[in-house]
Protein backbone atom coordinates (compact mmCIF):
# COMPACT_ATOMS: atom_id res chain seq x y z
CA UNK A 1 74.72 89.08 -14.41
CA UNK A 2 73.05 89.71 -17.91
CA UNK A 3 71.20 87.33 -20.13
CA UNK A 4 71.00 88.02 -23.45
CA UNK A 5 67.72 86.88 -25.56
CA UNK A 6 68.67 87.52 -29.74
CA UNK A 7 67.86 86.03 -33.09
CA UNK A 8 71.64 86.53 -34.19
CA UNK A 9 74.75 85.36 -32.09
CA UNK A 10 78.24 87.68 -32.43
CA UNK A 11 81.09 87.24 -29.90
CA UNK A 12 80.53 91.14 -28.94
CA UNK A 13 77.83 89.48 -26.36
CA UNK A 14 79.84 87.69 -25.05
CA UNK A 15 83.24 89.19 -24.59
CA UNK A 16 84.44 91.38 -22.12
CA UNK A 17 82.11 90.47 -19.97
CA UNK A 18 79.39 92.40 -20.91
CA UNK A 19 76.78 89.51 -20.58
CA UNK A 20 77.24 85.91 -19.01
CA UNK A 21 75.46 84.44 -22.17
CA UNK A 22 73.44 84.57 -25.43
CA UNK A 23 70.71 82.69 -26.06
CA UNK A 24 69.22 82.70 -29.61
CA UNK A 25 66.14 82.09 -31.33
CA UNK A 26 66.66 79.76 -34.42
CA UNK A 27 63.45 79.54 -35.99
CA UNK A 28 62.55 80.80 -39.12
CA UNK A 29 58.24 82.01 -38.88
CA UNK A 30 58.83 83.76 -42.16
CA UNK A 31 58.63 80.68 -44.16
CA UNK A 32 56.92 77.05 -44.10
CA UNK A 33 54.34 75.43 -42.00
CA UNK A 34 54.40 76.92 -38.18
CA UNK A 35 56.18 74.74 -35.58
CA UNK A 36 53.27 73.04 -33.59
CA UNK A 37 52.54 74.30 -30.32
CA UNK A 38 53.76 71.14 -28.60
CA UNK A 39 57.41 71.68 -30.70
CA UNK A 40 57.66 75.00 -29.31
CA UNK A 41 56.68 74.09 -25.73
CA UNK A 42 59.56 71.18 -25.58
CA UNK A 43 62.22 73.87 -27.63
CA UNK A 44 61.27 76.48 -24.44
CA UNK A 45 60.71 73.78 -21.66
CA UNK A 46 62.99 71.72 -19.69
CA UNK A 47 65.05 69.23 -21.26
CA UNK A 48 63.52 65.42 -21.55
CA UNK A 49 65.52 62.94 -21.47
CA UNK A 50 65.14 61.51 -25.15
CA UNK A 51 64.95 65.11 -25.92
CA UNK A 52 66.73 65.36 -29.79
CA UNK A 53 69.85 67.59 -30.16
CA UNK A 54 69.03 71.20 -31.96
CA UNK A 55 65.22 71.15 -30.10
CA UNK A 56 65.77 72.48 -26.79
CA UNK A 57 67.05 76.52 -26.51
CA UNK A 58 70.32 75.90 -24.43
CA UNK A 59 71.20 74.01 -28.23
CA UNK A 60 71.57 77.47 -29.47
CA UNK A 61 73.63 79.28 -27.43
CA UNK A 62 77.06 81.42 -26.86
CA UNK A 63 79.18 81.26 -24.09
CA UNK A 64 78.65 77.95 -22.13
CA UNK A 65 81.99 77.49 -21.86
CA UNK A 66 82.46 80.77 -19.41
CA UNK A 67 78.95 80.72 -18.30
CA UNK A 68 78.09 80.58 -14.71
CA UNK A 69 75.18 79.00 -14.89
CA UNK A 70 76.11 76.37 -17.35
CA UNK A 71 74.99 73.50 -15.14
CA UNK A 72 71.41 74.65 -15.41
CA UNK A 73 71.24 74.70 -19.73
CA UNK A 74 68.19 71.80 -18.62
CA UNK A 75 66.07 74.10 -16.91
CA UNK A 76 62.85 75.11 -19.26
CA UNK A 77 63.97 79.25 -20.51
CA UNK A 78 61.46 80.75 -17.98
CA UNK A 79 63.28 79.32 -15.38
CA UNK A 80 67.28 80.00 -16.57
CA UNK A 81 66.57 83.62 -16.94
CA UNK A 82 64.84 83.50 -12.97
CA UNK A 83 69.00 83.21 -12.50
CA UNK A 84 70.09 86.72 -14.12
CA UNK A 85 69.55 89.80 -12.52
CA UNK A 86 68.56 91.17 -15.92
CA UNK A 87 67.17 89.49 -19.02
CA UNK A 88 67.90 91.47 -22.54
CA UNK A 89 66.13 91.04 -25.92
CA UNK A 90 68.13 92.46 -28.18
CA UNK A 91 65.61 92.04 -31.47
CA UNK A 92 66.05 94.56 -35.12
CA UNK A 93 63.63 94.83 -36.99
CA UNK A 94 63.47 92.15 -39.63
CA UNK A 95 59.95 90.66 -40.13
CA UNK A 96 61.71 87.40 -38.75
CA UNK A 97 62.97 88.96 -35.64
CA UNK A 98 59.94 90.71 -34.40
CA UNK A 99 58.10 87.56 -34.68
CA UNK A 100 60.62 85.47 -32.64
CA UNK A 101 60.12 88.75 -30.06
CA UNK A 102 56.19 88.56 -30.05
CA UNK A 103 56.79 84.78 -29.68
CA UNK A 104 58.91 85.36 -26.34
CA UNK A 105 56.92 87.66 -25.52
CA UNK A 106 53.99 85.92 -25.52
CA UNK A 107 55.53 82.70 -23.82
CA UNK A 108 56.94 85.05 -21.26
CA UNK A 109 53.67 86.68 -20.48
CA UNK A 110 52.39 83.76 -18.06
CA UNK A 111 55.79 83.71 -16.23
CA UNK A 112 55.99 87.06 -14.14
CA UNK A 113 58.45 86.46 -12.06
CA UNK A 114 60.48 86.25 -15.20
CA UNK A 115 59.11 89.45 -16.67
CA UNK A 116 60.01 91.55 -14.18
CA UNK A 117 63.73 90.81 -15.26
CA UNK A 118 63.21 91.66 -18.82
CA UNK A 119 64.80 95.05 -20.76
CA UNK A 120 63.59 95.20 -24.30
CA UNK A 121 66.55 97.33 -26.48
CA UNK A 122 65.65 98.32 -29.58
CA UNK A 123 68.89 97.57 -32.11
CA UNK A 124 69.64 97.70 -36.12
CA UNK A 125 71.73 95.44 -37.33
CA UNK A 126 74.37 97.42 -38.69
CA UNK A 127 75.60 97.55 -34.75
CA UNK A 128 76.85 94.31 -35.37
CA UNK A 129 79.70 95.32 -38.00
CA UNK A 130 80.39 98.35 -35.33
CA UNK A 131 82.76 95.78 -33.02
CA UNK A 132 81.15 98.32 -29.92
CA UNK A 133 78.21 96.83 -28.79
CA UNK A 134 79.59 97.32 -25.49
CA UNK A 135 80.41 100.71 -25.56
CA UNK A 136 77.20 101.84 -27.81
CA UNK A 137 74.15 100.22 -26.16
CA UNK A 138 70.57 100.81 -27.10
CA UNK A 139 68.24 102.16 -24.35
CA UNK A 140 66.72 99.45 -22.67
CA UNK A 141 63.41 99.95 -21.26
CA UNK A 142 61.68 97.75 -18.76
CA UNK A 143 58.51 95.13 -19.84
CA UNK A 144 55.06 95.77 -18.86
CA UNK A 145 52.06 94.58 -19.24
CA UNK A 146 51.39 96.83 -22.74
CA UNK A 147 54.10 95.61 -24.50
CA UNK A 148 52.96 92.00 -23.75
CA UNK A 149 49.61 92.14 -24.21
CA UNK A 150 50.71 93.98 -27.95
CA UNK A 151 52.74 90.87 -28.56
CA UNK A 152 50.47 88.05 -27.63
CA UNK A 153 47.90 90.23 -29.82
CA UNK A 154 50.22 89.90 -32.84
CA UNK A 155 51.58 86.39 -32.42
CA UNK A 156 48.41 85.11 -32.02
CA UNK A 157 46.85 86.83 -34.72
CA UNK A 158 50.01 85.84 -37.04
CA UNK A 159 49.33 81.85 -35.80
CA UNK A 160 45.70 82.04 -36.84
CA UNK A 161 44.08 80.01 -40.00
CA UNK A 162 43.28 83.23 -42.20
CA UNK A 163 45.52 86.38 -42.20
CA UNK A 164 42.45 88.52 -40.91
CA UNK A 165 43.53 89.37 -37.38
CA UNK A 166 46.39 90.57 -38.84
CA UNK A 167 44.78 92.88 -41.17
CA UNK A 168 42.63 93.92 -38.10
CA UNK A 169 46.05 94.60 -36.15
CA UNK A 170 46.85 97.48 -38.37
CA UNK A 171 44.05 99.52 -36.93
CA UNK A 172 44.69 98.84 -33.36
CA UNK A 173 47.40 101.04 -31.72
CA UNK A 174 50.56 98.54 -31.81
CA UNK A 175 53.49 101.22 -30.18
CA UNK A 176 54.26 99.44 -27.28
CA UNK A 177 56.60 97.52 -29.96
CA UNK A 178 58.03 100.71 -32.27
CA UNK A 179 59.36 98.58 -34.98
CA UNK A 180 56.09 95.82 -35.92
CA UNK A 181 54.02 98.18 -37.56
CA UNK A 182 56.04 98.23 -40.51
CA UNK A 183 56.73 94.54 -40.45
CA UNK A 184 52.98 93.94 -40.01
CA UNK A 185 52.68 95.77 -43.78
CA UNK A 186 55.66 93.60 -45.02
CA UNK A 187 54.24 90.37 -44.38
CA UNK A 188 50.98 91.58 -45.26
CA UNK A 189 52.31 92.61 -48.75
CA UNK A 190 53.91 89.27 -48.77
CA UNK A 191 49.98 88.25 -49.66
CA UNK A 192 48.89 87.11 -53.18
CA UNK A 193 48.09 90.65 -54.59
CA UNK A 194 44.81 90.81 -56.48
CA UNK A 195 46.25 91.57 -59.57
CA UNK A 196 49.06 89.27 -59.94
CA UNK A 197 48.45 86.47 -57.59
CA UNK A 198 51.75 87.15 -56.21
CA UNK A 199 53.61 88.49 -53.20
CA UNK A 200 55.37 91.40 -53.04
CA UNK A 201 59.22 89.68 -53.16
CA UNK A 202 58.00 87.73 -56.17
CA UNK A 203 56.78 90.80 -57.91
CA UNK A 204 60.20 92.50 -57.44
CA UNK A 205 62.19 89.45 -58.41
CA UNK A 206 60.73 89.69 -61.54
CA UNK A 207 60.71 93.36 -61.77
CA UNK A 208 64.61 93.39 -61.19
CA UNK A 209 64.72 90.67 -63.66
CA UNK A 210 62.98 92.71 -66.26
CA UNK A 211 65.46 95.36 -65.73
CA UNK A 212 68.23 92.99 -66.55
CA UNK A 213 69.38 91.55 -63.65
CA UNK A 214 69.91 88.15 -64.70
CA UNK A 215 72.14 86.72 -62.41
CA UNK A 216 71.09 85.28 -59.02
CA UNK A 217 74.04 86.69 -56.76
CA UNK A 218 72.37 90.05 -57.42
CA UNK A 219 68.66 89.13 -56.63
CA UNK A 220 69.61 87.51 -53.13
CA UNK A 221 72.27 89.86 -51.82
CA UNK A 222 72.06 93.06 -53.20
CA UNK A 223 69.77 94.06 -50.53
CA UNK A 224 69.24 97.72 -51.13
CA UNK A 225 68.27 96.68 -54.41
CA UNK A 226 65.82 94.64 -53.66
CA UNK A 227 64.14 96.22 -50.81
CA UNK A 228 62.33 93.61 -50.05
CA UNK A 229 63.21 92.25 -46.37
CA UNK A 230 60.97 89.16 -45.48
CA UNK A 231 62.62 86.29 -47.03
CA UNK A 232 66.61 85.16 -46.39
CA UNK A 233 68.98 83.83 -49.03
CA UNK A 234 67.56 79.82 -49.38
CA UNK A 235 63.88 81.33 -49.41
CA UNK A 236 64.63 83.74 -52.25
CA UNK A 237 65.65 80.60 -54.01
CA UNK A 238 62.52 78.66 -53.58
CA UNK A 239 59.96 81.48 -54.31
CA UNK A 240 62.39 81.92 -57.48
CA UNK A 241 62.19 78.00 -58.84
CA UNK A 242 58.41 78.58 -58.17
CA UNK A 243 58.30 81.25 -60.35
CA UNK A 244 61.08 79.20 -63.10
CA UNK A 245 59.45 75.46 -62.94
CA UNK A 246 55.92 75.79 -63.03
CA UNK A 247 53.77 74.72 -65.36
CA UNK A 248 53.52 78.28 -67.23
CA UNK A 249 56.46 79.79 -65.71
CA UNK A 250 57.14 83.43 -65.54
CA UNK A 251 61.04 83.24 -65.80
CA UNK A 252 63.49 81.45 -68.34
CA UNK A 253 66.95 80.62 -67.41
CA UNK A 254 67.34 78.87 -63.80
CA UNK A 255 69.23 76.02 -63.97
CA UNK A 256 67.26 72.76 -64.38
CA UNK A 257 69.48 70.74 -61.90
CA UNK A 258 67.74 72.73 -59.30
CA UNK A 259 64.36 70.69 -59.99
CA UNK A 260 65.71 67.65 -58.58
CA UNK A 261 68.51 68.59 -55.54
CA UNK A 262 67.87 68.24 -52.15
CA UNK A 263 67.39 71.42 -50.57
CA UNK A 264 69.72 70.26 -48.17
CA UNK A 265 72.42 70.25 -50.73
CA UNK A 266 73.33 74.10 -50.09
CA UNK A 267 76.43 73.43 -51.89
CA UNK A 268 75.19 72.23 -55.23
CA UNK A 269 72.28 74.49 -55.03
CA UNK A 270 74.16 77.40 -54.74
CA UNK A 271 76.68 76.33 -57.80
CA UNK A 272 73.08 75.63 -60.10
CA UNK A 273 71.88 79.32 -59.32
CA UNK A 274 75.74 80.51 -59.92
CA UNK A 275 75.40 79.10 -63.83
CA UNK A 276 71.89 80.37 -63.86
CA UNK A 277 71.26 83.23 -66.45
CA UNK A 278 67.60 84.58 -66.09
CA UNK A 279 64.99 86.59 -68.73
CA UNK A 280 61.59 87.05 -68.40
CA UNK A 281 59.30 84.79 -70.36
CA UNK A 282 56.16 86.67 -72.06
CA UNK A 283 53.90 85.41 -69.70
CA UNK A 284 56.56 87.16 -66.73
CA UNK A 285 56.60 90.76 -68.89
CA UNK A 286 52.46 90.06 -68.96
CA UNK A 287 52.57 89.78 -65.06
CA UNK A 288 54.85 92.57 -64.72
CA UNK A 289 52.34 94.74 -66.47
CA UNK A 290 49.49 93.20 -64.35
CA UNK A 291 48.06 91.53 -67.13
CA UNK A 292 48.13 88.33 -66.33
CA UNK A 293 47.62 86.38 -62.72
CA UNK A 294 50.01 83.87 -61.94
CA UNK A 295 48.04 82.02 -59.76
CA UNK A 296 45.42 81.46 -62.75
CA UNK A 297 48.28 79.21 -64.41
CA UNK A 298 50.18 77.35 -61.81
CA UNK A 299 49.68 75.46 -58.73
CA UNK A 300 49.76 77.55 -55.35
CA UNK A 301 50.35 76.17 -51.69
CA UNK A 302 52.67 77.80 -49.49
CA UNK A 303 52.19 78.94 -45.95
CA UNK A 304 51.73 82.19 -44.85
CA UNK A 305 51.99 82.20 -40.70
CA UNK A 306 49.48 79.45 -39.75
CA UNK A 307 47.37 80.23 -43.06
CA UNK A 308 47.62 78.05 -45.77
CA UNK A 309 47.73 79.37 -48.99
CA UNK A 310 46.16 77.17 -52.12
CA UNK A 311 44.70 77.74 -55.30
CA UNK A 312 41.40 77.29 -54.05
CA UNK A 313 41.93 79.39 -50.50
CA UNK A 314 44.18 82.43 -52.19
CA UNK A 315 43.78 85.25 -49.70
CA UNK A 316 44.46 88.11 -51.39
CA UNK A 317 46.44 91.60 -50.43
CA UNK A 318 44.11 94.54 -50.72
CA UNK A 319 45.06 97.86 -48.63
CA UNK A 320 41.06 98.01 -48.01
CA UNK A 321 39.99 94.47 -48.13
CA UNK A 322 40.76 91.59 -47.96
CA UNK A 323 38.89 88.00 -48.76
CA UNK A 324 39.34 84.80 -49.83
């Protein structure tokens, strides 16, 4: 039987039989505050009793309905996969999904028994619109002790209280995992830039702005537009009202019922940037030019893996350096 570990759920896994279940990683490490270490160790352990609904792993899984083992969904991960032959992680490379791999990874790392059932595939999400996953499988290639010690490496760099150990990470050899050496530079980039104060998505928000794209539905899905690969649809939105409702704001034009919704309230959140029409303000054509820094003006704090990122404590992108 086959266990499938993912950070996006299809009925291909399913179906057909080609694997008994899919388990998938939720969390979001792109954005906001890490989830504590005890929050991860109850999401991967075994159930408690008071346990909440959505924090354990077996909350976020496919297939329990023809799953043989669906009388175990208690058991802490390590464990459940110790009852498959052969344990998949099917991970592309989106920043977001190579960190929920180096995460398992990591977690997996002091459970050897359970390692010696894992296959890593490399996949791309355009698979997923093929409707063959069955017939067009990825090589899968056994886990050893290199690709394990390169992802404890990274997530614990990526978890530490300055982004240093990640800048240190692009010197060391990282190939054991083929796609995180460009999503190391992504998030990197994602760093206030000395010039601006800004992150690379920002930047190009307002670059593509500049160039007269005005309306939101083009800044969050157009993706081949906007290059840019870090941040997912509700993100894009916040880093956008940062950049609309500060005190010396950089764009003109997003709707003002946006200041006080819940961000809950995907529904009316997602009419307000619908009516939204957006223009750079001077100040925005001034940072687009890299005259101006925008962190000079407004207020910054924002997380950045387990660094927090404030006015005062602005770590700063620099291909050769970086400091505080």
């Amino acid at each position: 039987m086959r266990l499938i570990l993912t950070g996006w759920l299809i009925p291909d896994f399913t179906k057909s039989g080609f694997a008994d279940l899919a388990v998938v990683s939720f969390f979001r490490f792109v954005w906001g505050a890490l989830p504590s270490p005890d929050e991860l160790a109850n999401y991967l352990g075994a159930r408690m009793p008071d346990q909440a609904p959505g924090s354990h792993w077996s909350d976020f899984s496919g297939g329990w309905g023809q799953s043989k083992n669906k009388s175990r969904r208690d058991l802490g991960l390590a464990e459940f996969c110790r009852q498959y032959e052969t344990v998949e992680l099917w991970f592309d490379m989106e920043p977001n999904a190579q960190l929920q791999l180096v995460w398992l990874l990591d977690y997996f790392r002091s459970h050897p028994e359970t390692v010696a059932r894992l296959k890593l595939r490399l996949v791309d999400l355009e698979m997923i619109g093929s409707g063959r996953i069955d017939k067009w499988q990825p090589p899968a290639v056994d886990v050893t002790e290199r690709e394990l010690a390169t992802a404890s490496a990274v997530w614990q760099a990526y978890r530490a209280t300055t982004p240093e150990a990640c800048f240190d990470l692009l010197g060391r050899d990282v190939s054991a995992l083929p796609l995180l050496r460009p999503v190391l530079f992504d998030l990197l980039e994602e760093l206030p830039s000395n010039a601006t104060g800004l992150g690379a998505t920002e930047m190009r928000l307002l670059e593509l702005i500049a160039r007269g794209y005005s309306l939101t539905n083009g800044l969050f899905y157009l993706r081949s537009v906007r290059q840019r690969r870090v941040f997912g649809e509700s993100e894009l939105g916040c880093l956008l009202e940062g950049l609309a409702h500060g005190p010396r704001p950089a764009v003109a034009g997003l709707d003002d019922e946006l200041r006080t919704l819940e961000t809950s309230n995907q529904r009316a959140r997602h009419a307000a940037y619908k009516r939204s029409e957006l223009s750079l303000t001077e100040f925005g054509k001034a940072i687009v030019a890299h005259k101006e820094d925008f962190s000079l003006h407004n207020p910054i704090d924002r997380w950045w893996g387990g660094t927090r990122l404030t006015n005062d404590r602005l770590w700063r992108w620099n291909p050769s350096l970086m400091k505080p």
